[in-house]
N, C-alpha and C. Protein backbone atom coordinates (compact mmCIF):
# COMPACT_ATOMS: atom_id res chain seq x y z
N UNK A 1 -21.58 17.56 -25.75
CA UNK A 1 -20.93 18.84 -25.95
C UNK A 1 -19.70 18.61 -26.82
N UNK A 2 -19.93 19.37 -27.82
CA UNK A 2 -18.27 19.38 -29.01
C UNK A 2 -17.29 20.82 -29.08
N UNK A 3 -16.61 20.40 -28.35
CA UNK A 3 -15.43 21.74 -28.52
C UNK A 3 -14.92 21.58 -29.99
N UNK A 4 -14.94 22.75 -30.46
CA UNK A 4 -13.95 22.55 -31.70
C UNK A 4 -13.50 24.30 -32.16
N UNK A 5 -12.29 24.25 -32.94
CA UNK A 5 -11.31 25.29 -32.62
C UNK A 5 -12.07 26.05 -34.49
N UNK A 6 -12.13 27.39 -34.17
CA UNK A 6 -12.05 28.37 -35.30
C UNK A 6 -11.24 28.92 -35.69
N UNK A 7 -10.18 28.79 -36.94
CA UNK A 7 -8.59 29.16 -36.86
C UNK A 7 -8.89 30.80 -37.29
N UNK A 8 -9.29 31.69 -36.30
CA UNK A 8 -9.87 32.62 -36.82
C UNK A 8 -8.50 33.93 -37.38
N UNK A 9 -7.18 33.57 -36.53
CA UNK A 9 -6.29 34.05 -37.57
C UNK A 9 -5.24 32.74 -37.72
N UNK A 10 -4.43 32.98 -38.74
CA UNK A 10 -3.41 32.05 -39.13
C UNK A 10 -2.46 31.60 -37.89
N UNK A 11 -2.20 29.96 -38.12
CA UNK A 11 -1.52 29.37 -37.35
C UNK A 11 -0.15 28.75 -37.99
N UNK A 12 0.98 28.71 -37.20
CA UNK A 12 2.32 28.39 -37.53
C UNK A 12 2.37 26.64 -36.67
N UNK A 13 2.42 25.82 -37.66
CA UNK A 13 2.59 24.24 -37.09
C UNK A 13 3.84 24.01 -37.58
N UNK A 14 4.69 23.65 -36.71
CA UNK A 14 5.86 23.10 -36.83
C UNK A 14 6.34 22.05 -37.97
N UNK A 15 7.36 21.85 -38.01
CA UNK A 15 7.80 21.08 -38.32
C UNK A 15 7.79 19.61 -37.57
N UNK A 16 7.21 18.02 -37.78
CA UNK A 16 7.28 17.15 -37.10
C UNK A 16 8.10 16.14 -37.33
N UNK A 17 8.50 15.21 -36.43
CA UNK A 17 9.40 14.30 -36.63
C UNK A 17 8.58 12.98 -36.42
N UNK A 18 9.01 12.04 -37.57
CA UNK A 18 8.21 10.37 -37.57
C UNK A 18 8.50 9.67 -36.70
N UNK A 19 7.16 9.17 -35.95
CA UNK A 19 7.02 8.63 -34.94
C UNK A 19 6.35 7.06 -35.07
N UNK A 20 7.14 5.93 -34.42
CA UNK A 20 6.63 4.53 -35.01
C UNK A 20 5.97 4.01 -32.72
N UNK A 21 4.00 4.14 -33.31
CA UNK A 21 4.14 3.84 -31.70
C UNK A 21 3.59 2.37 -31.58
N UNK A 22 3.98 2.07 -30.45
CA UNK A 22 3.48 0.51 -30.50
C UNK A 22 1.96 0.09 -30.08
N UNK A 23 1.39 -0.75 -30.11
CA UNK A 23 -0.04 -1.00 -29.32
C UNK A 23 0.23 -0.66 -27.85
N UNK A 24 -1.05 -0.76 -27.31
CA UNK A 24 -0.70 -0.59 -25.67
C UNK A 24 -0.21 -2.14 -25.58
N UNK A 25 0.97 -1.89 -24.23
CA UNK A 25 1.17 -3.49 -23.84
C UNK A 25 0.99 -3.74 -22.42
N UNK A 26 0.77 -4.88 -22.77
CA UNK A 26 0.47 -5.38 -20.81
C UNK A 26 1.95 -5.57 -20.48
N UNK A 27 2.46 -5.32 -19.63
CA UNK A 27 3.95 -5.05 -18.59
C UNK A 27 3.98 -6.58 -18.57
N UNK A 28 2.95 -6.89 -17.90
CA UNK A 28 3.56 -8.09 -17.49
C UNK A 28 3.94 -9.48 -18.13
N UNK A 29 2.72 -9.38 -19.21
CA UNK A 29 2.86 -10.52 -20.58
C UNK A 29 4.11 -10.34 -21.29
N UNK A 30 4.49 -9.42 -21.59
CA UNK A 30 5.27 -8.45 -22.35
C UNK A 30 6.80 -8.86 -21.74
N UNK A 31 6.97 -8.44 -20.79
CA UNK A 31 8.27 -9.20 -20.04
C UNK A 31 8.29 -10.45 -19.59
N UNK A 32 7.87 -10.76 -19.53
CA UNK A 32 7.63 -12.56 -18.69
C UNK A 32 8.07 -13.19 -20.74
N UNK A 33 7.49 -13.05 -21.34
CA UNK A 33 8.12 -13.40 -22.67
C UNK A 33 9.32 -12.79 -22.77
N UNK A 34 9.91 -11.48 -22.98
CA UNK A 34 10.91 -10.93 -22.98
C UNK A 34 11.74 -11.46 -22.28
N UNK A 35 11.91 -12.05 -20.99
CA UNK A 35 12.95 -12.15 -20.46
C UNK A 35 13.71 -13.57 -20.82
N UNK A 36 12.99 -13.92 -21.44
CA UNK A 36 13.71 -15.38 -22.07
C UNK A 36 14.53 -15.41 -23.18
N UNK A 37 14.22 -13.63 -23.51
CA UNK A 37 15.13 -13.61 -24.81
C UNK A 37 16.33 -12.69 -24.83
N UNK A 38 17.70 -13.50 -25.41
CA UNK A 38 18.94 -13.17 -25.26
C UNK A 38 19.12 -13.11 -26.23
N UNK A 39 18.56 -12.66 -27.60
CA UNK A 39 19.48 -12.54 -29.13
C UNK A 39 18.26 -11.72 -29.70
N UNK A 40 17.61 -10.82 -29.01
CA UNK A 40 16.49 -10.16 -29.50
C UNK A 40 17.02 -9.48 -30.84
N UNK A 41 16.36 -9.24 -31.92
CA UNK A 41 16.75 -8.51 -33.30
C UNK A 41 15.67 -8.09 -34.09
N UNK A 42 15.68 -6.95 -34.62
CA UNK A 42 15.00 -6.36 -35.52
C UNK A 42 15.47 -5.31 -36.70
N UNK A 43 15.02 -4.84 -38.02
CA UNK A 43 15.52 -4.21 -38.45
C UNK A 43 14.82 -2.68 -38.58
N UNK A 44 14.87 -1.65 -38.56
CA UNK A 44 14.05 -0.54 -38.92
C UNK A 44 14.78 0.66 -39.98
N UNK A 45 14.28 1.52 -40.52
CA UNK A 45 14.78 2.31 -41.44
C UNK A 45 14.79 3.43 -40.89
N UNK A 46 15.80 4.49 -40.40
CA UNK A 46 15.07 5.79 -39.78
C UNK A 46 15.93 6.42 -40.88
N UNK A 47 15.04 7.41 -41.21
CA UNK A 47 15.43 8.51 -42.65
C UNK A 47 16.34 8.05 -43.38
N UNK A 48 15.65 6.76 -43.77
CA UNK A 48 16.25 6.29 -45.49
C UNK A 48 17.57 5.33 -45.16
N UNK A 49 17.96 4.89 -43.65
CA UNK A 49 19.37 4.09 -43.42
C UNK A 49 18.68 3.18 -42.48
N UNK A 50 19.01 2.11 -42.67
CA UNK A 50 18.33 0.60 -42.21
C UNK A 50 19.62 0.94 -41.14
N UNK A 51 19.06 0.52 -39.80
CA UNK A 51 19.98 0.26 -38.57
C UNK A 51 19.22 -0.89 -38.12
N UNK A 52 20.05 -2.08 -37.67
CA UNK A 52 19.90 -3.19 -37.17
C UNK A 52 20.36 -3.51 -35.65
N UNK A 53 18.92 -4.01 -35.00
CA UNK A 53 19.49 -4.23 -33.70
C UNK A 53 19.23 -5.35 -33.62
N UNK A 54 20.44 -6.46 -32.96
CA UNK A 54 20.85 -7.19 -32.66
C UNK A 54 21.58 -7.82 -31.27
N UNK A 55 21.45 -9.15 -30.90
CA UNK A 55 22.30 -9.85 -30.06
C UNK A 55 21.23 -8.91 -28.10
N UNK A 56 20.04 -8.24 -29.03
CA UNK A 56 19.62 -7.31 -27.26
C UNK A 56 18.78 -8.64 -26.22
N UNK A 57 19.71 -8.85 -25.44
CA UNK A 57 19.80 -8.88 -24.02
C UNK A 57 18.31 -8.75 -23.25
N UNK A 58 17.69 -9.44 -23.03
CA UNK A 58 16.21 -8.64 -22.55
C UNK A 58 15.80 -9.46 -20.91
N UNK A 59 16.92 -10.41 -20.56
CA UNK A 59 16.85 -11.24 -19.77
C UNK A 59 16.54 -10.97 -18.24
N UNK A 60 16.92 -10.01 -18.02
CA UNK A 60 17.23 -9.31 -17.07
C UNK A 60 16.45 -7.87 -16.88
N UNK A 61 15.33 -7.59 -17.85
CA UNK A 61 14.68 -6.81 -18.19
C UNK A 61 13.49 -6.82 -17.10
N UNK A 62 13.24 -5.89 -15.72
CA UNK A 62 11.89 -5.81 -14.99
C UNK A 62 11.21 -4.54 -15.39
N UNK A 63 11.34 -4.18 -16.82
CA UNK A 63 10.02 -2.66 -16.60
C UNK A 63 10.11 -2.48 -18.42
N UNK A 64 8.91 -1.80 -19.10
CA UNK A 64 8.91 -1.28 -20.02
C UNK A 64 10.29 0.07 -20.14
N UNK A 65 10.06 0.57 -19.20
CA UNK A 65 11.25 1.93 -19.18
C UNK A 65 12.71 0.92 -19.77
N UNK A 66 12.59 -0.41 -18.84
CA UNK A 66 14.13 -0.82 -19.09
C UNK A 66 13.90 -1.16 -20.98
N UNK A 67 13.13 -1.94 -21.15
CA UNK A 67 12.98 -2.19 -22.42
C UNK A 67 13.07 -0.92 -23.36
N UNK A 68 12.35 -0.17 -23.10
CA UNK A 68 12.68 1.27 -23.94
C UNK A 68 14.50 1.89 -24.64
N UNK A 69 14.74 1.33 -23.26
CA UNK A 69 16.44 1.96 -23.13
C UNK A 69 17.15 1.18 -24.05
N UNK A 70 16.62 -0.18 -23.90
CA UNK A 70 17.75 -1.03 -24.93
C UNK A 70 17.54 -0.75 -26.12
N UNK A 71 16.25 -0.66 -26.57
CA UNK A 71 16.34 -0.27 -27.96
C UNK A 71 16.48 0.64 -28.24
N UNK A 72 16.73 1.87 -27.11
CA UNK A 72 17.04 3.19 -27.50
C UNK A 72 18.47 3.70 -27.94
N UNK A 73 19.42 2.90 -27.02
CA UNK A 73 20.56 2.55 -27.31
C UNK A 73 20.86 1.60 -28.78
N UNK A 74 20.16 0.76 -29.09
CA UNK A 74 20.51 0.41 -30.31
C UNK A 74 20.10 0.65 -31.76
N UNK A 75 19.32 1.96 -31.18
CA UNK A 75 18.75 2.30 -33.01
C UNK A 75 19.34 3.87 -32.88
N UNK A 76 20.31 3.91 -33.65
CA UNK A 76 21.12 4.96 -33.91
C UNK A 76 19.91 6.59 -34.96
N UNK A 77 19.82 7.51 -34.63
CA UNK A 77 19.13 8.72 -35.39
C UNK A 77 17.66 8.29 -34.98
N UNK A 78 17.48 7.99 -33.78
CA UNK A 78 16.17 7.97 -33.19
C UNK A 78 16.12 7.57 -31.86
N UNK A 79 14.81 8.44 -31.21
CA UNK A 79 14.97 7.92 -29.85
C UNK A 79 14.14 7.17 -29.15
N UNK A 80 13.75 6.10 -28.34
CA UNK A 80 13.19 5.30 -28.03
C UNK A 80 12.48 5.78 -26.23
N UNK A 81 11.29 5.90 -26.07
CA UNK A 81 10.44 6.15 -24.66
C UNK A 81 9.35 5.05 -24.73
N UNK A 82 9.29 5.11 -23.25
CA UNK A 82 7.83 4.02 -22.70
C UNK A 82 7.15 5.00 -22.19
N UNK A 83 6.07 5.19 -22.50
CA UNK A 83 4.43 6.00 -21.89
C UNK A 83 3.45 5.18 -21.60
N UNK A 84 2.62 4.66 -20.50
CA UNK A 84 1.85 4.19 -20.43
C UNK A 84 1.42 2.86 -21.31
N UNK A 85 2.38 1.91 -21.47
CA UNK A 85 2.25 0.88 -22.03
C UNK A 85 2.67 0.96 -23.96
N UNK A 86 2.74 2.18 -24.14
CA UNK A 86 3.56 2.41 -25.46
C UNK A 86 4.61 2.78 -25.55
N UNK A 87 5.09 2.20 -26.31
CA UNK A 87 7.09 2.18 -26.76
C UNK A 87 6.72 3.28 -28.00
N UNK A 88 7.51 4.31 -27.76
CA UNK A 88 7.33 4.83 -28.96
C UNK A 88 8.91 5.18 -29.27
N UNK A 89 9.09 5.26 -30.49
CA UNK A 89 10.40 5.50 -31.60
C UNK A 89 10.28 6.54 -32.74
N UNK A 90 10.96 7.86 -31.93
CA UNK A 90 10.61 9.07 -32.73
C UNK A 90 12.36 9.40 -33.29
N UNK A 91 12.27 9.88 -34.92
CA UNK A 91 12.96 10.55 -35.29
C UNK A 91 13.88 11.11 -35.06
N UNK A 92 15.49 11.69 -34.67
CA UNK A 92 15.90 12.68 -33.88
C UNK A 92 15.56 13.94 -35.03
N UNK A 93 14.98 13.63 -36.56
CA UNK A 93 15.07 14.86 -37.15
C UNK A 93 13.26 15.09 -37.61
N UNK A 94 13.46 16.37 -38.14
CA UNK A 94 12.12 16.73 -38.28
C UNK A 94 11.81 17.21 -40.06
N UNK A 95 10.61 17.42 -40.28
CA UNK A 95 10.24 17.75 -42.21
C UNK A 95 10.11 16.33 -42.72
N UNK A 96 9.70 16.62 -43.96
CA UNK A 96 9.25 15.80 -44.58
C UNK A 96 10.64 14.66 -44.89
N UNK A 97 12.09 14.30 -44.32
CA UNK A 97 12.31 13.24 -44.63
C UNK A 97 12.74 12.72 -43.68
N UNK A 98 12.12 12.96 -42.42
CA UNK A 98 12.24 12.22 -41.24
C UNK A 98 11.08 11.13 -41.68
N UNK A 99 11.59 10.01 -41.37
CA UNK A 99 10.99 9.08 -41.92
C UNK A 99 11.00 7.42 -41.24
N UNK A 100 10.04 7.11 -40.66
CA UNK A 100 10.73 5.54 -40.25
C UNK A 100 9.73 4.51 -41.03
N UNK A 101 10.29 3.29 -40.49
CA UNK A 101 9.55 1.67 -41.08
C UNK A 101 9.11 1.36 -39.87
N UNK A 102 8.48 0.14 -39.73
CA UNK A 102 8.20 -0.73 -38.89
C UNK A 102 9.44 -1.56 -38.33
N UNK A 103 9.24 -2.32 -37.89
CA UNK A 103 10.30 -3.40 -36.81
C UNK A 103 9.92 -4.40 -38.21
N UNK A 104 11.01 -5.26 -38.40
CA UNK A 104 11.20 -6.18 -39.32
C UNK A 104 12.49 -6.95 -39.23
N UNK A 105 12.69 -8.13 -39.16
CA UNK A 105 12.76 -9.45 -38.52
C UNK A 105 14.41 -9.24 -39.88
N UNK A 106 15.30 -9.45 -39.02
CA UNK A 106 16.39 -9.12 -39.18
C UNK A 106 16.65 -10.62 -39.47
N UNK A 107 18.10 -10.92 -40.22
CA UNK A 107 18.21 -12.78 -40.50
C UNK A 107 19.03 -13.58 -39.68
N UNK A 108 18.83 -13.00 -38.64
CA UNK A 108 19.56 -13.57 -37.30
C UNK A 108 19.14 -13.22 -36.17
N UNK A 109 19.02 -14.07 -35.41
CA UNK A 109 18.12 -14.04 -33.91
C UNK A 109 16.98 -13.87 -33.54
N UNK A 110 16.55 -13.74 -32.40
CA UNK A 110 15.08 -13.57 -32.32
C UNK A 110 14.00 -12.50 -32.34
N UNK A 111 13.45 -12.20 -33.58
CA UNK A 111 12.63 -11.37 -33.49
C UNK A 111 11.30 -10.35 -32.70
N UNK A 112 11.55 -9.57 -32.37
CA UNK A 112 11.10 -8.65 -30.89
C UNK A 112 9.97 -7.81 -31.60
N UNK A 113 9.66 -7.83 -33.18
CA UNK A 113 8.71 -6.83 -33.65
C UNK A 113 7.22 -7.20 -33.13
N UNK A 114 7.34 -8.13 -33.57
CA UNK A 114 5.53 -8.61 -33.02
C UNK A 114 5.56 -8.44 -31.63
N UNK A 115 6.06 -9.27 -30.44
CA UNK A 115 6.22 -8.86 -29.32
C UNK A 115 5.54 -7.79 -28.33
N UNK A 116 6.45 -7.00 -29.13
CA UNK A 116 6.40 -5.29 -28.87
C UNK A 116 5.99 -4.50 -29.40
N UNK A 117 4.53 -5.40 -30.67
CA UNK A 117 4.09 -4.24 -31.26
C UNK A 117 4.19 -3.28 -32.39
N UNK A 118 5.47 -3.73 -32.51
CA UNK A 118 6.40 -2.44 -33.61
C UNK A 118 6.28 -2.86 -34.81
N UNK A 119 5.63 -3.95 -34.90
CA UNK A 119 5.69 -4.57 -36.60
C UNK A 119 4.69 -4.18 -37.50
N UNK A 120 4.68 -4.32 -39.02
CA UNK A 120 3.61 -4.35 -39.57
C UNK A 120 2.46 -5.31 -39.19
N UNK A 121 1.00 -4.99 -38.80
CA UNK A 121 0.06 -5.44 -38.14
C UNK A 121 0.27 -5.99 -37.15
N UNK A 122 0.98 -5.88 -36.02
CA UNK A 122 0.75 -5.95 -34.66
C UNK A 122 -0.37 -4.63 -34.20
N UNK A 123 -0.42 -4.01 -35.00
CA UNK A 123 -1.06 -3.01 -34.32
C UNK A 123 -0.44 -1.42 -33.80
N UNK A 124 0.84 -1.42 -34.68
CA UNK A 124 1.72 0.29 -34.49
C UNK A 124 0.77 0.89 -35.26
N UNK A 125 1.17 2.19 -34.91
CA UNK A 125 0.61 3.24 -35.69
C UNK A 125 2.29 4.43 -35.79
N UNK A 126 2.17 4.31 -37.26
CA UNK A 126 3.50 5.32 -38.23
C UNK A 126 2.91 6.07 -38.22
N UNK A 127 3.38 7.83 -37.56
CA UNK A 127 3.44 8.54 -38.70
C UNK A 127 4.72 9.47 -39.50
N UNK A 128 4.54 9.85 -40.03
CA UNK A 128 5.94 10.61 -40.43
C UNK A 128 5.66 11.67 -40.58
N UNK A 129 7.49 11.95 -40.82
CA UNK A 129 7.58 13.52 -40.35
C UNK A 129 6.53 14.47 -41.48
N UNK A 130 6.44 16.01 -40.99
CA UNK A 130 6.08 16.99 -41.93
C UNK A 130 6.41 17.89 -42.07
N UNK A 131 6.30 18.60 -43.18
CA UNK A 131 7.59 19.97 -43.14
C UNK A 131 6.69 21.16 -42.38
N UNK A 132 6.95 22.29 -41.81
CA UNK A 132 6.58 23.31 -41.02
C UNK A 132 5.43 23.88 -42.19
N UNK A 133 4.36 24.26 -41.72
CA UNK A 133 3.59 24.94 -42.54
C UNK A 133 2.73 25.68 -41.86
N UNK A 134 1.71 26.59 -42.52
CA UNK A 134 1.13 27.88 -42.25
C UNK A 134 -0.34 27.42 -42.28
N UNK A 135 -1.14 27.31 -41.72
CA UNK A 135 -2.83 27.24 -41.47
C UNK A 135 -3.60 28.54 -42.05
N UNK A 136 -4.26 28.42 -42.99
CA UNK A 136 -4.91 29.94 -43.08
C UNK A 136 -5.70 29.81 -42.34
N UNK A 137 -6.78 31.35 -42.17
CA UNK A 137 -7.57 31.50 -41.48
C UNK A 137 -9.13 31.17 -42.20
N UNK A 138 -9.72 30.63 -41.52
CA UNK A 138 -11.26 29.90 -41.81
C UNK A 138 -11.95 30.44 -40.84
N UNK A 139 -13.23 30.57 -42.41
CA UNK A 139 -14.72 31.21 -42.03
C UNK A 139 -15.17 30.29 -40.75
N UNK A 140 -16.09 31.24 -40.26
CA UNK A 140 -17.27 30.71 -38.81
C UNK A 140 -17.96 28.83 -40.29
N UNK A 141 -17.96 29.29 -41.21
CA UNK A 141 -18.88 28.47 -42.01
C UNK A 141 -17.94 27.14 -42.40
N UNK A 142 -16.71 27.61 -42.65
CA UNK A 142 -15.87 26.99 -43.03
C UNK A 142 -15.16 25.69 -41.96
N UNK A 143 -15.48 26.36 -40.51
CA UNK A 143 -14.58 25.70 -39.05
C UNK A 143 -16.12 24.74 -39.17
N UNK A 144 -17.28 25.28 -39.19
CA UNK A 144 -18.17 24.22 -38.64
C UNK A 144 -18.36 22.97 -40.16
N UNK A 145 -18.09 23.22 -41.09
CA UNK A 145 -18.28 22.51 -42.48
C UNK A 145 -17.16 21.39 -41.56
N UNK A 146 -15.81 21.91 -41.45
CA UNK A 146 -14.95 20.89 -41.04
C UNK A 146 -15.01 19.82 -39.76
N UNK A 147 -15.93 20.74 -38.89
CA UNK A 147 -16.20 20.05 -37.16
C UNK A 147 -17.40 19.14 -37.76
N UNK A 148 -18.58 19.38 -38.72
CA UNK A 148 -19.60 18.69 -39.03
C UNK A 148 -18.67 17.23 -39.83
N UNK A 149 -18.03 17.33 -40.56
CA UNK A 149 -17.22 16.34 -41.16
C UNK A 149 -16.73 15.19 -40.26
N UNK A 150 -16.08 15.86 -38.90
CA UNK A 150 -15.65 14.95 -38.39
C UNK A 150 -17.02 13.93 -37.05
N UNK A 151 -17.82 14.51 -36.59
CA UNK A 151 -18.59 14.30 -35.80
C UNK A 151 -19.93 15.18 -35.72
N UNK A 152 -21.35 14.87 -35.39
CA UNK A 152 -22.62 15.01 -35.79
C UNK A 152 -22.63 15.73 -35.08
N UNK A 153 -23.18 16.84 -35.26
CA UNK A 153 -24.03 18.02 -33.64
C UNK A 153 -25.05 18.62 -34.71
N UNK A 154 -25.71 19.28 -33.79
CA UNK A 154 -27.18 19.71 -34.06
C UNK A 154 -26.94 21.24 -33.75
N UNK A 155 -26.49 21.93 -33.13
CA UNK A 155 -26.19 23.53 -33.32
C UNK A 155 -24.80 23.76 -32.40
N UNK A 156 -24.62 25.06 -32.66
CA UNK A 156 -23.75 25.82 -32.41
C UNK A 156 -23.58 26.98 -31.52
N UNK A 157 -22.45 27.61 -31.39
CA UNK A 157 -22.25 28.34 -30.87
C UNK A 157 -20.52 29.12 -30.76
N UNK A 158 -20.60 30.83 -30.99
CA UNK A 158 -18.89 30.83 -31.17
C UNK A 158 -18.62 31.56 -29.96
N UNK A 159 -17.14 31.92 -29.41
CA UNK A 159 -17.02 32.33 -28.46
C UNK A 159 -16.60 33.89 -28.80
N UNK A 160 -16.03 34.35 -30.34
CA UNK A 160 -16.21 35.29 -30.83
C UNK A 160 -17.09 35.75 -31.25
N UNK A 161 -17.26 37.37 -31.23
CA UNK A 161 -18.49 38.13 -31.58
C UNK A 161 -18.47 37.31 -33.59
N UNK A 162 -19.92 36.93 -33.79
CA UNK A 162 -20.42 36.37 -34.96
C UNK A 162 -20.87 37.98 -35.55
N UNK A 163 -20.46 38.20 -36.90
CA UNK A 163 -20.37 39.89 -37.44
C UNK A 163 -21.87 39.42 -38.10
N UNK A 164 -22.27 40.54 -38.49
CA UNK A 164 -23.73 40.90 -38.95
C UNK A 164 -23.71 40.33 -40.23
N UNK A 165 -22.81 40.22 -41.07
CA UNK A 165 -22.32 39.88 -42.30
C UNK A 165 -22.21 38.48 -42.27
N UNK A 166 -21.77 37.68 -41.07
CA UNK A 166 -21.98 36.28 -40.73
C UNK A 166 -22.83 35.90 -40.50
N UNK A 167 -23.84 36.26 -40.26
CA UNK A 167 -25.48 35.48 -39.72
C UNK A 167 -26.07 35.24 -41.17
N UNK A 168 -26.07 35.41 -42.14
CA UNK A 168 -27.19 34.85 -43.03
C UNK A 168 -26.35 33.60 -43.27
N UNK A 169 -25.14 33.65 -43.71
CA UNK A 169 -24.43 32.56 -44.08
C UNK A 169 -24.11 31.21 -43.13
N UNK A 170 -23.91 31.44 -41.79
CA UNK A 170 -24.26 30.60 -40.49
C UNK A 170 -25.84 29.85 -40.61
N UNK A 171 -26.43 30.69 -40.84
CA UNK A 171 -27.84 30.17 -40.36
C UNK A 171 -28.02 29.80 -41.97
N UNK A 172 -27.95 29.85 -43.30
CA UNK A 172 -28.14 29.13 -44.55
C UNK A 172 -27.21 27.58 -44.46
N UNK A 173 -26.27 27.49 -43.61
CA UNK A 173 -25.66 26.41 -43.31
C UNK A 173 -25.91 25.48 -42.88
């Protein structure tokens, strides 16, 4: 069974803010390394200004939440949460120049990007911000052209009345 949405009138999508998330991590691998480290450092870019964290403390660290906090506290115009084994590092701003980097290995102390994920190819996933925009509205022909694109099904069905004027073009599809 494939749910999929018919934007049958226009939609208002926000404005988003860039979000850098980490792989899932195991708690426990994850700290048991962490806690040995007292000069943790990394560098990241949030909207175009490199902030460097340095000299973080992780020694004393028993939970992802705690880990979250330190780097939340040290990366200035962004905020740092733990969800279910992801650290994520979102933007405080939103549109197209909310913007971050990856974690990148600062020239002093010990580097926490790989670690935690946050680096180029550990396995984050970036995205960045986008400016607020308007969805037009799409045909019955047009929503399934796009649902067929993403994943295979064999027929259909809408939850709106399909107009008389829509059936040749549905069923030529």
């Amino acid at each position: 069974l494939v749910v999929a949405l018919h934007r049958a009138t226009t939609e208002n999508v926000s404005a988003s803010a860039a979000t850098l998330e980490s792989a899932q991590l195991v708690e426990a691998t994850v700290l048991s390394s962490l806690q040995t480290i007292t000069d943790g450092s990394f560098t990241i870019d949030v909207d175009g200004s490199p902030v460097v964290g340095s000299g973080l403390d992780f020694s004393s660290t028993i939970s992802l939440d705690g880990v979250a906090t330190i780097l939340d506290t040290a990366i200035t115009g962004a905020t740092v949460a733990h969800e279910n084994g992801f650290i994520t590092v979102t933007s405080d701003t939103t549109g197209v120049l909310s913007e971050l980097t990856a974690f990148a290995a600062h020239t002093t102390g010990t580097f926490i990007g790989e670690l935690l994920g946050l680096a180029d190819g550990s396995g984050a996933t970036m995205t960045q911000g986008a400016a607020a925009s308007v969805l037009a509205v799409e045909t019955k022909v047009e929503s399934l052209t796009a649902t067929k694109a993403l994943i295979n099904f064999k027929g259909s069905c809408f939850i709106d009345l399909v107009l008389d004027a829509e059936v040749d073009d549905i069923a030529s599809w």
